[in-house]
PDB file of N, CA and C in Angstrom:
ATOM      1  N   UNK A   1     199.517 -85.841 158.228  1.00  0.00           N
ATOM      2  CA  UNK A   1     198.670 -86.757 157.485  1.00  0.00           C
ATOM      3  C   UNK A   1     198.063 -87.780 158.441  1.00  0.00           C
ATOM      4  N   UNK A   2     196.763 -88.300 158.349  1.00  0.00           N
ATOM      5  CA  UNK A   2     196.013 -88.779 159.405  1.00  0.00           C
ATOM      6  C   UNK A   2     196.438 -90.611 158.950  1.00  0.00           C
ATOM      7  N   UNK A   3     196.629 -91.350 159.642  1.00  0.00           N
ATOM      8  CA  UNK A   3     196.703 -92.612 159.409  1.00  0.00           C
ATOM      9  C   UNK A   3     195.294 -93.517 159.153  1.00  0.00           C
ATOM     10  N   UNK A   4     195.462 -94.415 158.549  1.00  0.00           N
ATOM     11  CA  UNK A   4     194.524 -94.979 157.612  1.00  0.00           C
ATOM     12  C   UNK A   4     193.679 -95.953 158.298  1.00  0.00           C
ATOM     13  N   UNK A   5     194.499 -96.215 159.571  1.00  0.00           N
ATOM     14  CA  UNK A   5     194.157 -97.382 160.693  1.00  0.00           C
ATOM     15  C   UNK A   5     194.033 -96.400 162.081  1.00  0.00           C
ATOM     16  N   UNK A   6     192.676 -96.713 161.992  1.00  0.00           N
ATOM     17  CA  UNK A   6     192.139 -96.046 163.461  1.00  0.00           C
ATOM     18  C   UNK A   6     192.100 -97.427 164.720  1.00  0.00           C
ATOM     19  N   UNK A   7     192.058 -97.298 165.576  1.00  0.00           N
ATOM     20  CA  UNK A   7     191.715 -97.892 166.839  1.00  0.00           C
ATOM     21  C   UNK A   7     190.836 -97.834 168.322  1.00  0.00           C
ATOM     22  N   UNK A   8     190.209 -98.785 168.924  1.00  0.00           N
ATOM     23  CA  UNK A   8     189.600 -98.070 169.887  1.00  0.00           C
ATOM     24  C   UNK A   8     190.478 -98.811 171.099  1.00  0.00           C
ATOM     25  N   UNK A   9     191.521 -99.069 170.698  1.00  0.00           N
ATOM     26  CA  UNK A   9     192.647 -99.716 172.050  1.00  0.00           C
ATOM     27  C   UNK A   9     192.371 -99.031 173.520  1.00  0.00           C
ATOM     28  N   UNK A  10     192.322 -97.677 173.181  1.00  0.00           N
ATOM     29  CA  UNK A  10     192.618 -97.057 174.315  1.00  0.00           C
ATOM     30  C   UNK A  10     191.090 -97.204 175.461  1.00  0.00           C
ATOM     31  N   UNK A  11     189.981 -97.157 174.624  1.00  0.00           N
ATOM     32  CA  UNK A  11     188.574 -97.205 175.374  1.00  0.00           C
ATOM     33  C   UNK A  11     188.189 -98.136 175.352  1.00  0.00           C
ATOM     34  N   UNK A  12     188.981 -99.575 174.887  1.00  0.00           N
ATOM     35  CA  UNK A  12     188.887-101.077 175.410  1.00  0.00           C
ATOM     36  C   UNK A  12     188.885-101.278 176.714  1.00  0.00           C
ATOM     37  N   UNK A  13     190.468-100.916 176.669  1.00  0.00           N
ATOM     38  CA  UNK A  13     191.283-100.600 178.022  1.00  0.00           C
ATOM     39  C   UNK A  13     190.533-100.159 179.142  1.00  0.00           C
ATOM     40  N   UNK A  14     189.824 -99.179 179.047  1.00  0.00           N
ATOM     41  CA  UNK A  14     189.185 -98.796 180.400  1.00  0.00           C
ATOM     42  C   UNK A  14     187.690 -99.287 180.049  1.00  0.00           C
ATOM     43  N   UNK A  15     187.245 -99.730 179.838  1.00  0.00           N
ATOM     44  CA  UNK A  15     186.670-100.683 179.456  1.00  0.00           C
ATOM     45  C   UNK A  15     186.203-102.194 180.022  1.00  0.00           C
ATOM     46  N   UNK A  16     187.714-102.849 180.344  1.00  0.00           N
ATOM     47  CA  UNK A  16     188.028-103.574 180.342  1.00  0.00           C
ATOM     48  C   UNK A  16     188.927-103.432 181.867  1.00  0.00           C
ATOM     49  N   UNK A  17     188.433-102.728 182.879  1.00  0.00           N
ATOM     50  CA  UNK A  17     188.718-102.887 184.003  1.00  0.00           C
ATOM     51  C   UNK A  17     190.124-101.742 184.308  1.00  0.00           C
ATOM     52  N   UNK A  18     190.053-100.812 183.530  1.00  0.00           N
ATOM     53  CA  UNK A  18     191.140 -99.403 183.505  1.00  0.00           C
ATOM     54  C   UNK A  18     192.029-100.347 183.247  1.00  0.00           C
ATOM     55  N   UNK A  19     192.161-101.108 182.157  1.00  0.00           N
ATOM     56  CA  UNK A  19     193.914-101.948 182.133  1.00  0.00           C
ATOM     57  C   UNK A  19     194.588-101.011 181.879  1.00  0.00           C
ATOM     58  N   UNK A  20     195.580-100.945 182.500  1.00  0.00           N
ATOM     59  CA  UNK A  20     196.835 -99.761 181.836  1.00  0.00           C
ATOM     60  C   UNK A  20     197.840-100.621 180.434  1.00  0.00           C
ATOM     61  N   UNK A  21     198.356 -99.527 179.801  1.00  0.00           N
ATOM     62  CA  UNK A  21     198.791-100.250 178.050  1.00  0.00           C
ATOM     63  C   UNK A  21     200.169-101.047 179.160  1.00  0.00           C
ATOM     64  N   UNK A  22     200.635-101.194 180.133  1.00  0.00           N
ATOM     65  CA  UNK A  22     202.085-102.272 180.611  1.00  0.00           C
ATOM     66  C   UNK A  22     200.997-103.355 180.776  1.00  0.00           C
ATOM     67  N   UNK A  23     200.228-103.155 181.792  1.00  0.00           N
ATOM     68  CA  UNK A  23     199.067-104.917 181.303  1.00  0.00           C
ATOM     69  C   UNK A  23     198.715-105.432 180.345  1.00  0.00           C
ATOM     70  N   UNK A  24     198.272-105.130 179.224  1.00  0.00           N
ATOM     71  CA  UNK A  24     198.132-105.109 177.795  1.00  0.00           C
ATOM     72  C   UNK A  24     199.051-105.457 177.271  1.00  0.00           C
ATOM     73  N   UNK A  25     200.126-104.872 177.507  1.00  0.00           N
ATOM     74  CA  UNK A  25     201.902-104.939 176.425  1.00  0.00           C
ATOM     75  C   UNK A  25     202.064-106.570 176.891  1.00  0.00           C
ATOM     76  N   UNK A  26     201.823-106.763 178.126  1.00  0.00           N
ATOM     77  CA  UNK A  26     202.268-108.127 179.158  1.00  0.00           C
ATOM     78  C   UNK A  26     201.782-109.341 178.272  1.00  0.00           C
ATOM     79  N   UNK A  27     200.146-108.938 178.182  1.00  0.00           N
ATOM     80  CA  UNK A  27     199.178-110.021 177.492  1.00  0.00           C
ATOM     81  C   UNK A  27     199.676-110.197 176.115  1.00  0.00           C
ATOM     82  N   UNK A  28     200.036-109.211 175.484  1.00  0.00           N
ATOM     83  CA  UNK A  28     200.440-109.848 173.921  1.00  0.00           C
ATOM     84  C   UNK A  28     201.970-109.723 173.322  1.00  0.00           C
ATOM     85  N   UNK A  29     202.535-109.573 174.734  1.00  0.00           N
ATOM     86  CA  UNK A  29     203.766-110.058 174.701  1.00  0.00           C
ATOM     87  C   UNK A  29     204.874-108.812 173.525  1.00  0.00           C
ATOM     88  N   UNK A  30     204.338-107.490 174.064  1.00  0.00           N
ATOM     89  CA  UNK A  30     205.002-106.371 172.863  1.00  0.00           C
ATOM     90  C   UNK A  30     205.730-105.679 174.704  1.00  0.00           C
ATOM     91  N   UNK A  31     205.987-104.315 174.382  1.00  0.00           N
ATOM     92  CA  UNK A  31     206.430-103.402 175.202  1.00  0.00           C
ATOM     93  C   UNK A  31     205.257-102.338 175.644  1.00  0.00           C
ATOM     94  N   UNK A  32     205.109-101.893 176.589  1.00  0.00           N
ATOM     95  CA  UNK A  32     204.906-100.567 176.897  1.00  0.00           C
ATOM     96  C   UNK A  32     204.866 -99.461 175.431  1.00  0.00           C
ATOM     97  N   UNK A  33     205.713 -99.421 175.661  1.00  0.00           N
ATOM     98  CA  UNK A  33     205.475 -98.408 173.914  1.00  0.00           C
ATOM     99  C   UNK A  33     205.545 -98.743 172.991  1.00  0.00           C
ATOM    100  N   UNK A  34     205.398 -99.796 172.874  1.00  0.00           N
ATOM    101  CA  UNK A  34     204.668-100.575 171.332  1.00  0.00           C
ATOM    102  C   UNK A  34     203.433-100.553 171.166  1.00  0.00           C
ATOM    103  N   UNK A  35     202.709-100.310 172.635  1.00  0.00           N
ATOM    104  CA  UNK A  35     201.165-100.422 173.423  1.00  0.00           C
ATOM    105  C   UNK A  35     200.660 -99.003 172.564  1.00  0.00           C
ATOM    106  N   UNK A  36     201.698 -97.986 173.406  1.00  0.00           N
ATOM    107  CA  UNK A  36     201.592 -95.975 173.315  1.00  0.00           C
ATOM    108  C   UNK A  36     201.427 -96.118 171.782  1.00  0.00           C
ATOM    109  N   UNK A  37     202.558 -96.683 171.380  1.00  0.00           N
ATOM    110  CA  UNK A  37     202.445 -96.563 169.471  1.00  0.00           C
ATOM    111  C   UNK A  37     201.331 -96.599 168.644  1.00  0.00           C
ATOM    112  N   UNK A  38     200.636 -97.910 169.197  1.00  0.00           N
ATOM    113  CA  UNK A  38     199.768 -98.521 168.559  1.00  0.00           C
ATOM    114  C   UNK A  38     198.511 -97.442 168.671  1.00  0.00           C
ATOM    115  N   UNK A  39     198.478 -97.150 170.010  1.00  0.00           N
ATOM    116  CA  UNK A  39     197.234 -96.959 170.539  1.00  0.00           C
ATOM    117  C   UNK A  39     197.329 -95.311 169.624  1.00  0.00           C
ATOM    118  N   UNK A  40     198.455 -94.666 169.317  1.00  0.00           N
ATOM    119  CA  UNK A  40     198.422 -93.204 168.982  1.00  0.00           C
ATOM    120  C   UNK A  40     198.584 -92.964 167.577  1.00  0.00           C
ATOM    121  N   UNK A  41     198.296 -94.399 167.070  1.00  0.00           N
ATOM    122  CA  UNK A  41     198.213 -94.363 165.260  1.00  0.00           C
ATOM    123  C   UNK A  41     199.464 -94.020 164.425  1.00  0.00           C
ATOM    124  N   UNK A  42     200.630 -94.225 165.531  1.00  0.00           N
ATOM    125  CA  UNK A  42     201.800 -93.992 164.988  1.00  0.00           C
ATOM    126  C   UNK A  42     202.795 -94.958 164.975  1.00  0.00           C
ATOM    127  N   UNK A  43     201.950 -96.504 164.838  1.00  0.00           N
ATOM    128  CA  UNK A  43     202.558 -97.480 164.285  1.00  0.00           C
ATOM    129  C   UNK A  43     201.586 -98.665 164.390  1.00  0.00           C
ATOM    130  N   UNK A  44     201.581 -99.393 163.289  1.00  0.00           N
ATOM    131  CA  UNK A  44     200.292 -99.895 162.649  1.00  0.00           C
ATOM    132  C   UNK A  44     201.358-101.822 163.272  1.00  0.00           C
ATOM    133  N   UNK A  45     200.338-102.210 164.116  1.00  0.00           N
ATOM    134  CA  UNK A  45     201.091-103.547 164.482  1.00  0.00           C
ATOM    135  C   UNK A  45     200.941-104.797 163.477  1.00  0.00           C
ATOM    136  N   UNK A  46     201.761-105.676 163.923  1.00  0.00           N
ATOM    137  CA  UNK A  46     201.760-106.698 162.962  1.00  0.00           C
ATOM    138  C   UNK A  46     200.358-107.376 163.009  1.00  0.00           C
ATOM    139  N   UNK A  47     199.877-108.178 162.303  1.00  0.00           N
ATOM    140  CA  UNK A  47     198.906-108.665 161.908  1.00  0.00           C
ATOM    141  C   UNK A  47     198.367-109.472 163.293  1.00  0.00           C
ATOM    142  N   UNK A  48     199.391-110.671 163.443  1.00  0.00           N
ATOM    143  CA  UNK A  48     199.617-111.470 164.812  1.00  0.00           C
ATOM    144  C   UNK A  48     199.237-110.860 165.775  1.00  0.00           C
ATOM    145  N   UNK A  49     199.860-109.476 166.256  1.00  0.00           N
ATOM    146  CA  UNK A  49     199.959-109.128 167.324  1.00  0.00           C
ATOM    147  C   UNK A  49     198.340-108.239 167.652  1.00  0.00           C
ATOM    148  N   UNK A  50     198.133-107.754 166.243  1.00  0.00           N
ATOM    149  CA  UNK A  50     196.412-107.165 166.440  1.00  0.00           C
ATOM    150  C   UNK A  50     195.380-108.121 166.687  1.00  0.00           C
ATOM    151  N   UNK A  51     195.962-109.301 166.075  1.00  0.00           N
ATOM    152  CA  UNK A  51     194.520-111.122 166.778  1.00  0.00           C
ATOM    153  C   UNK A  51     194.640-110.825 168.064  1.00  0.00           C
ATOM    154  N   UNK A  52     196.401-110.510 168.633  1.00  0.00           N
ATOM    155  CA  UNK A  52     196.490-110.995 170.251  1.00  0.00           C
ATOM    156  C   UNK A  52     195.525-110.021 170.703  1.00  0.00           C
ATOM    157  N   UNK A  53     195.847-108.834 170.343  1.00  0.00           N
ATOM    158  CA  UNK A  53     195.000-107.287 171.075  1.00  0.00           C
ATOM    159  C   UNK A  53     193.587-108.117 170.621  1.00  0.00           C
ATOM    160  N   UNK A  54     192.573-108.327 170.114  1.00  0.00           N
ATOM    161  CA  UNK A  54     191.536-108.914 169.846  1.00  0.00           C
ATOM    162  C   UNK A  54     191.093-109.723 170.522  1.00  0.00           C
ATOM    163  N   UNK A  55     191.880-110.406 170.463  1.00  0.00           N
ATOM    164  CA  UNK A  55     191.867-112.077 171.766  1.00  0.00           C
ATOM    165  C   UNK A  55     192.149-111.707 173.584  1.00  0.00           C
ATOM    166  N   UNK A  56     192.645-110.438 174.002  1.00  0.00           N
ATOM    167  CA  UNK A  56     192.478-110.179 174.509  1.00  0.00           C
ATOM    168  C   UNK A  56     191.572-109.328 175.737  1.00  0.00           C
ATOM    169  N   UNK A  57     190.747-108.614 174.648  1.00  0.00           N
ATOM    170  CA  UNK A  57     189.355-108.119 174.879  1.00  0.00           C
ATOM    171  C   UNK A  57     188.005-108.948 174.449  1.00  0.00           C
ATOM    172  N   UNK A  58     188.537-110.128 173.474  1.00  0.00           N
ATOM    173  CA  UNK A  58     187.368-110.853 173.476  1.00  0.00           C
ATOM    174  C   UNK A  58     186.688-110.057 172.408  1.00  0.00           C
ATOM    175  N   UNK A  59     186.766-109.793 171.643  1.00  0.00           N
ATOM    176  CA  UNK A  59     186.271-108.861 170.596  1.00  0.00           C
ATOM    177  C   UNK A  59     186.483-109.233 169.053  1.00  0.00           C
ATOM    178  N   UNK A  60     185.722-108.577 168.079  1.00  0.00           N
ATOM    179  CA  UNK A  60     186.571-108.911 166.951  1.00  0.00           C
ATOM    180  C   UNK A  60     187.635-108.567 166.143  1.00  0.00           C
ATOM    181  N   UNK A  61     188.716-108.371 165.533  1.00  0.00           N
ATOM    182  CA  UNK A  61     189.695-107.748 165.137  1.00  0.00           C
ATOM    183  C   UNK A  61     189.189-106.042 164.590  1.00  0.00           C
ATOM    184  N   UNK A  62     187.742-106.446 163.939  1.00  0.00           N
ATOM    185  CA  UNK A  62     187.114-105.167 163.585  1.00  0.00           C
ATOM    186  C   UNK A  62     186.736-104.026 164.538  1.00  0.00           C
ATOM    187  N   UNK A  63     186.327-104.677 165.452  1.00  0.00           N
ATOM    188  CA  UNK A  63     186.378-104.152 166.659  1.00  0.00           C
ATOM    189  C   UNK A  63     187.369-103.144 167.102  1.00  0.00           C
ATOM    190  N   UNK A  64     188.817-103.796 166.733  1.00  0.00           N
ATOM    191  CA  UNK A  64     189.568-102.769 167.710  1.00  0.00           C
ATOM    192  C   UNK A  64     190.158-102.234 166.689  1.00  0.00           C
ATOM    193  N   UNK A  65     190.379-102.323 165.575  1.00  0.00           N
ATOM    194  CA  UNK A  65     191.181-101.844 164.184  1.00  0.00           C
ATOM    195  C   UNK A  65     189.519-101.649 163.071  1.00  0.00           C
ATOM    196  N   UNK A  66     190.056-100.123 162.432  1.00  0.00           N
ATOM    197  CA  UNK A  66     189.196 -99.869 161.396  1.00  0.00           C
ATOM    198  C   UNK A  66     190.309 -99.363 160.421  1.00  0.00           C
ATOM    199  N   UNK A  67     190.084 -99.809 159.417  1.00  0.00           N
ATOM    200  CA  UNK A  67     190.732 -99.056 158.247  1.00  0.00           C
ATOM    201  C   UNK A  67     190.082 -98.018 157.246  1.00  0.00           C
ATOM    202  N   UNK A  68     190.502 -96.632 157.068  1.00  0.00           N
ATOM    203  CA  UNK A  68     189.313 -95.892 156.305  1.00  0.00           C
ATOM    204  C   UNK A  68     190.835 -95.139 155.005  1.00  0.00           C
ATOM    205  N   UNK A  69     191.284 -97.006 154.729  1.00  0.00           N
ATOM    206  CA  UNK A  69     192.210 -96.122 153.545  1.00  0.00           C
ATOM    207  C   UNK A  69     191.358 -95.682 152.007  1.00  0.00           C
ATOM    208  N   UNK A  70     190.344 -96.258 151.841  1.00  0.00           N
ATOM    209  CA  UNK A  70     189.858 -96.583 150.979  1.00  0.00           C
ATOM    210  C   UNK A  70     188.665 -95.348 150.785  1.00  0.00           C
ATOM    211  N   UNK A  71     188.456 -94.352 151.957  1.00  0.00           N
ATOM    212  CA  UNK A  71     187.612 -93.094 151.750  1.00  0.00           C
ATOM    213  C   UNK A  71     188.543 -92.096 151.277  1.00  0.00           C
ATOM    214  N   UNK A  72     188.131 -91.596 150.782  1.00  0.00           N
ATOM    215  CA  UNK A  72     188.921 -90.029 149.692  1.00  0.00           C
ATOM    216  C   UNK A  72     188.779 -89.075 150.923  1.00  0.00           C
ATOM    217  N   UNK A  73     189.741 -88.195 150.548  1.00  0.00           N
ATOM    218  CA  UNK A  73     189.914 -87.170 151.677  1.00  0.00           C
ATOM    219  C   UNK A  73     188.188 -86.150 151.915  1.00  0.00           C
ATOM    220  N   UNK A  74     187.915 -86.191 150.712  1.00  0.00           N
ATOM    221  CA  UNK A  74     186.274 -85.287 151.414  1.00  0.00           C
ATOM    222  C   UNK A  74     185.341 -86.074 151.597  1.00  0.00           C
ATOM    223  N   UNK A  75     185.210 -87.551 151.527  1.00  0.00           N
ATOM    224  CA  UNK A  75     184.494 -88.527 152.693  1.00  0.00           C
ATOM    225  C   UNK A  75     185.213 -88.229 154.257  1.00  0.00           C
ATOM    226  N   UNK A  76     186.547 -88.404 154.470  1.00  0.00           N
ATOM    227  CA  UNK A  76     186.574 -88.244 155.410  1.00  0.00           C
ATOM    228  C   UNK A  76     186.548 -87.083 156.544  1.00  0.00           C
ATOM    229  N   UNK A  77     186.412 -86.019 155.380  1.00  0.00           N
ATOM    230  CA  UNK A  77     186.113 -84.466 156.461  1.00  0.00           C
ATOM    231  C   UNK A  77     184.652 -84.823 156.384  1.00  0.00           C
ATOM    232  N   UNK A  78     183.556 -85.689 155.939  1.00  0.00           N
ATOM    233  CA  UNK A  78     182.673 -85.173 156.571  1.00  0.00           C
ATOM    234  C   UNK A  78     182.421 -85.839 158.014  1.00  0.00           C
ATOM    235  N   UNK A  79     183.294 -87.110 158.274  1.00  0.00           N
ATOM    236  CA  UNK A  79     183.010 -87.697 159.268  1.00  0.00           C
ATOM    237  C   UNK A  79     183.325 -86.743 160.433  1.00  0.00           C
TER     238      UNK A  79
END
């Protein structure tokens, strides 16, 4: 089942000077694989900690988090 919260964490990141997710984890004060988690849609971070990811790229929260709980499954096959 596809998660409801997409992200573009990972193409911030290089982006943003190839940060690797342990530089990132550093800046908002999570782990290394809290970074992997986030970034692989297989764990949706706390609210707080998605401002920090935000505040860290300088971006808007929308920016790095999309939510598409609210499209029905054949909106989202056509994307």
């Amino acid at each position: 089942m596809d998660t409801a919260i997409r992200n573009t964490i990972r193409r911030l990141r290089f982006d943003h000077g190839e940060m690797t997710q342990q530089e990132l984890a550093d800046k908002i004060g999570v782990t290394r694989q809290t970074v992997n988690a986030i970034e692989l849609g297989k764990y949706s971070p706390s609210l707080e900690v998605a401002f920090r990811i935000a505040a860290v790229f300088r971006v808007p929260l929308d920016q790095v988090f999309q939510y598409d709980g609210d499209r029905t499954a054949s909106e989202k096959k056509k994307v």
